[in-house]
Every structure is written in structure tokens, then in C-alpha cells.
C-alpha atoms as a PDB file:
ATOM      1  CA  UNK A   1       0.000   0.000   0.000  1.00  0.00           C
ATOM      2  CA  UNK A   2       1.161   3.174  -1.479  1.00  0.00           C
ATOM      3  CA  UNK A   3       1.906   6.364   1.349  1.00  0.00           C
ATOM      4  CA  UNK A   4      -0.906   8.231  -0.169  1.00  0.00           C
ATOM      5  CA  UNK A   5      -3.613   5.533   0.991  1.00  0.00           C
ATOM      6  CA  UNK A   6      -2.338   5.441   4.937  1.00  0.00           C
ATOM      7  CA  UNK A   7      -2.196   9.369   5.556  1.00  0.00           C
ATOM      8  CA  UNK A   8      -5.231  11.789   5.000  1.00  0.00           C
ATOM      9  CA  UNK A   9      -5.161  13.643   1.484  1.00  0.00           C
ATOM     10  CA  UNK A  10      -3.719  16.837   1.060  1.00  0.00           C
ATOM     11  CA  UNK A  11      -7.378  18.723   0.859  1.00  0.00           C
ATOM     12  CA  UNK A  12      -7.966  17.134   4.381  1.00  0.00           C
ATOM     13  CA  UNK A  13      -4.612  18.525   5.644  1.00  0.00           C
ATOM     14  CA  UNK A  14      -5.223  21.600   4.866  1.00  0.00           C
ATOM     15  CA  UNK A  15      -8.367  21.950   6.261  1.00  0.00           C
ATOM     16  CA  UNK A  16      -6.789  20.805   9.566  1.00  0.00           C
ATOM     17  CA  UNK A  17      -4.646  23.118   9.310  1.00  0.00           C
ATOM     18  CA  UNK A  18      -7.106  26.061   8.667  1.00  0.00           C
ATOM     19  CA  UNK A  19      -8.519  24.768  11.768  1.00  0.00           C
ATOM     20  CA  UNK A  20      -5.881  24.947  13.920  1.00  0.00           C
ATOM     21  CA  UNK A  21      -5.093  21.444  14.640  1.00  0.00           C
ATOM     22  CA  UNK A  22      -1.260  21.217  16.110  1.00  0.00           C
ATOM     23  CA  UNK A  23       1.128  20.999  12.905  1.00  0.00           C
ATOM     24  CA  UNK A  24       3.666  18.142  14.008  1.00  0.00           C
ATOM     25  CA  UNK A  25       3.133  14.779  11.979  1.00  0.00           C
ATOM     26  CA  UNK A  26       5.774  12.204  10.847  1.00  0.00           C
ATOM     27  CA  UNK A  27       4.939  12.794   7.025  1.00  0.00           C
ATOM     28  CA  UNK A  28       4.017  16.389   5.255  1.00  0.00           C
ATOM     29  CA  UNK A  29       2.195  17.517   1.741  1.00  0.00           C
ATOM     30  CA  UNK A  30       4.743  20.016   0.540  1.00  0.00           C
ATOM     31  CA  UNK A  31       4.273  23.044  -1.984  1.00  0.00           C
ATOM     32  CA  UNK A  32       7.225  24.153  -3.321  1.00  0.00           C
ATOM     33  CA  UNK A  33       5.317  27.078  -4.767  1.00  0.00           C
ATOM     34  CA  UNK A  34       6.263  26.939  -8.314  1.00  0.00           C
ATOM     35  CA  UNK A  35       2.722  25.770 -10.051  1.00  0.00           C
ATOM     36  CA  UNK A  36      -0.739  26.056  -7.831  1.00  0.00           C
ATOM     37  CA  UNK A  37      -0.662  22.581  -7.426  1.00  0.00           C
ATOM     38  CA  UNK A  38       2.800  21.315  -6.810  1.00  0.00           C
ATOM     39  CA  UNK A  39       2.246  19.264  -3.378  1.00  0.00           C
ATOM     40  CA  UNK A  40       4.279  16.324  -2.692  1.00  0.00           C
ATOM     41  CA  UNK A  41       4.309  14.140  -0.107  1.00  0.00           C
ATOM     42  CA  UNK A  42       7.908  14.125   2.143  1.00  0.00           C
ATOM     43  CA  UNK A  43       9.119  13.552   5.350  1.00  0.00           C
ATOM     44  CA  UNK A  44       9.615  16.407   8.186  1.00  0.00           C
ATOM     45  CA  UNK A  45      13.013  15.855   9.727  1.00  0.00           C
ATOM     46  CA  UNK A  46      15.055  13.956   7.459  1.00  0.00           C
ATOM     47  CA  UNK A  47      13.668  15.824   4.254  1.00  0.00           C
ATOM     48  CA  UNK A  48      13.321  12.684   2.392  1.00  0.00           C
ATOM     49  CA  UNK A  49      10.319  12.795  -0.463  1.00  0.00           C
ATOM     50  CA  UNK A  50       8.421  10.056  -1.423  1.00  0.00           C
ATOM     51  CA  UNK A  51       7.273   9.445  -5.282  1.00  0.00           C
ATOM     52  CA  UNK A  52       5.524  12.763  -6.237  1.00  0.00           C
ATOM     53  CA  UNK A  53       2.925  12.993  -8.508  1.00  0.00           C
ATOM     54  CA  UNK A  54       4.822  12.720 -11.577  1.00  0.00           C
ATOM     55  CA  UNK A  55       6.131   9.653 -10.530  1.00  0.00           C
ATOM     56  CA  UNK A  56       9.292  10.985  -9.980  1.00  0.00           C
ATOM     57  CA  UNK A  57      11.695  11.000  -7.025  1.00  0.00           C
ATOM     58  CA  UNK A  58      12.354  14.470  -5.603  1.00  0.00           C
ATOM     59  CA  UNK A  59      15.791  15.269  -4.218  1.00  0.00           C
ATOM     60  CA  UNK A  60      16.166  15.881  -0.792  1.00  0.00           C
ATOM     61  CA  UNK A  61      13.117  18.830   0.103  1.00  0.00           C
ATOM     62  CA  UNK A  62      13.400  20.139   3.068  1.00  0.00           C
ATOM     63  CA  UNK A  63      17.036  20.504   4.455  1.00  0.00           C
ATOM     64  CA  UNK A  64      20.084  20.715   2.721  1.00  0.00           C
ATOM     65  CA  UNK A  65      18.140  23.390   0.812  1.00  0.00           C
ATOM     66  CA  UNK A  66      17.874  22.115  -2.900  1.00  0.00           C
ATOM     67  CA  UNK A  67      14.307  23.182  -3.101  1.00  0.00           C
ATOM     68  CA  UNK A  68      12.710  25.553  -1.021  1.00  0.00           C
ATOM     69  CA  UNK A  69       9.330  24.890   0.362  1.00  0.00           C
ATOM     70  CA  UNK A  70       6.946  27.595   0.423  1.00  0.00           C
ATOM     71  CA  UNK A  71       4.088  25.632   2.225  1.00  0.00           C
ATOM     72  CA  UNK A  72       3.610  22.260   4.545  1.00  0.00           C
ATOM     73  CA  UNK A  73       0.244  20.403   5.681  1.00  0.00           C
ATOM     74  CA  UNK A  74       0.680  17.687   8.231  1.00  0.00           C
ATOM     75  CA  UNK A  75      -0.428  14.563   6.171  1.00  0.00           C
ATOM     76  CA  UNK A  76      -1.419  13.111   9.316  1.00  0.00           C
ATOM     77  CA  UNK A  77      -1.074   8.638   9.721  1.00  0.00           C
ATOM     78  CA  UNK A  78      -3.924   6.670  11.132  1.00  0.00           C
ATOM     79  CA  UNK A  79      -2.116   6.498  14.155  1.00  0.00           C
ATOM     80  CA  UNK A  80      -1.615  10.262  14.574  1.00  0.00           C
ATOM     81  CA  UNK A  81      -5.329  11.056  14.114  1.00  0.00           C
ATOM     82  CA  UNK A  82      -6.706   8.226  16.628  1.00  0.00           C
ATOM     83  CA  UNK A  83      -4.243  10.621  18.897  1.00  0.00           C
ATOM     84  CA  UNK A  84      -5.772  13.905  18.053  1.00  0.00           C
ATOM     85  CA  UNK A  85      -9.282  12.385  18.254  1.00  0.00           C
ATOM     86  CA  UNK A  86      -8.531  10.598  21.799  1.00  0.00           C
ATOM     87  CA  UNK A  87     -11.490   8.280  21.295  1.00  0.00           C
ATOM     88  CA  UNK A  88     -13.016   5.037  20.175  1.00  0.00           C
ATOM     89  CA  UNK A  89     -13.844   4.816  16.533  1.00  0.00           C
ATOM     90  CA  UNK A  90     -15.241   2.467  14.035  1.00  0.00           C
ATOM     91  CA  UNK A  91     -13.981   2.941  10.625  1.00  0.00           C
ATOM     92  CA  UNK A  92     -16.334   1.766   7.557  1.00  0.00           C
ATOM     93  CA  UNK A  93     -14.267  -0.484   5.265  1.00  0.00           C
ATOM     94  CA  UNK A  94     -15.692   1.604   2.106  1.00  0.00           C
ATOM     95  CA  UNK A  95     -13.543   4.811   3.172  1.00  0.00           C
ATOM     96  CA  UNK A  96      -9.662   5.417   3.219  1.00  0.00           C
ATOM     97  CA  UNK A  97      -8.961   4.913   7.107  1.00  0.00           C
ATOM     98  CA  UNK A  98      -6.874   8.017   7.368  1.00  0.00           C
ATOM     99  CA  UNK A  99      -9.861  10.450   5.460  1.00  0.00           C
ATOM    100  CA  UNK A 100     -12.607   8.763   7.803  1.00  0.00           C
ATOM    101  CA  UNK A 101     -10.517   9.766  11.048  1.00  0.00           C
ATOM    102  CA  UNK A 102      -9.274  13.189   9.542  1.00  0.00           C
ATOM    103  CA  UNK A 103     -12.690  14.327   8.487  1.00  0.00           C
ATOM    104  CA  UNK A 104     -13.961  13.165  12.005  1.00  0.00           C
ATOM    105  CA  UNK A 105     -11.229  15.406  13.458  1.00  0.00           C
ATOM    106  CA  UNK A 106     -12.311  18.040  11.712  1.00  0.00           C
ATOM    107  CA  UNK A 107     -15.843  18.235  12.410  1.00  0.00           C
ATOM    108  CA  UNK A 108     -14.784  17.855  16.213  1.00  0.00           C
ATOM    109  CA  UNK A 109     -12.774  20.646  16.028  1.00  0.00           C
ATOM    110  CA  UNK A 110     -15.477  23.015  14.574  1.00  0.00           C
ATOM    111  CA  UNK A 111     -17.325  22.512  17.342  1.00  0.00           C
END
């Protein structure tokens, strides 16, 4: 299984963040700020990118500075939003685990 299907999707992230949830995840969508919709998906400390969406493998994103990032949305794990939510859950089998929990996180937090 592909990164993309175990964190929530980039729209979800960024509503998240809109919202104020904290911004500290494992894995990020990253804009480099080139073309409106240049996310990628890469890793926070290390700077590592996974396959973009061009099926190409970035170089290193975030330090060494090779390419400068303009923007970052946590692209939160399953684990990370069963944190945030800090309660019991079922999650239907027809939905992507991650965009079930984040879209329940959001909806909590607009309360």
C-alpha cells in the first residue's frame, strides 16, 4: 500500500490546518510554490520525499536546501489522528482509514 492511501489527502490537511489542529506529523504535503498545485508528499526531519505525482523522485526537500518549500500540511497517519481524536472509533471499510478519522477530526474541532 502506497503512502498516499495510509495518511489523509492533502485537501484534508489543509483543512486541519485552517482549523488549527497542532502541525507536528511524521509525514508532510509540501508546496514548493512553483505551479498552484505542486504538493508532494515528504518527510519532516530527514527531508526525504516520497514518489511525487509525476512519478518521480524528488531530491532531498526540506534541508540541505535544494528546493525551497513555500508551504507544509501535516499529512497526518492513522495512528496520529486516533491521537488527536482521543477516542473510540469504528472505521467503515468503504472509506480510506486516514480520510474517515481526519474528516472526524475536523468536524470535532469546529465545534
Amino acid at each position: 500500500m502506497g503512502l498516499e492511501k495510509q495518511v489523509c489527502s492533502l485537501e484534508l490537511a489543509k483543512e486541519l490546518k485552517k482549523l488549527g489542529c497542532k502541525q507536528d506529523s511524521l509525514w508532510y504535503w509540501v508546496s514548493r510554490g512553483i505551479e498552484k498545485d505542486d504538493w508532494d508528499l515528504a518527510i519532516n526531519s530527514r527531508g526525504l520525499s516520497v514518489k511525487n505525482k509525476n512519478n518521480n523522485y524528488a531530491e532531498r526537500m526540506i534541508e540541505g536546501g535544494i528546493i525551497e518549500i513555500k508551504d507544509k500540511c501535516p499529512a497526518y497517519t492513522v495512528a496520529e489522528l486516533l491521537e488527536l481524536l482521543n477516542e473510540d472509533i469504528t472505521i467503515p471499510r468503504e472509506i480510506m482509514p486516514a480520510n474517515y478519522l481526519a474528516i472526524n477530526l475536523c468536524e470535532k474541532l469546529k465545534k
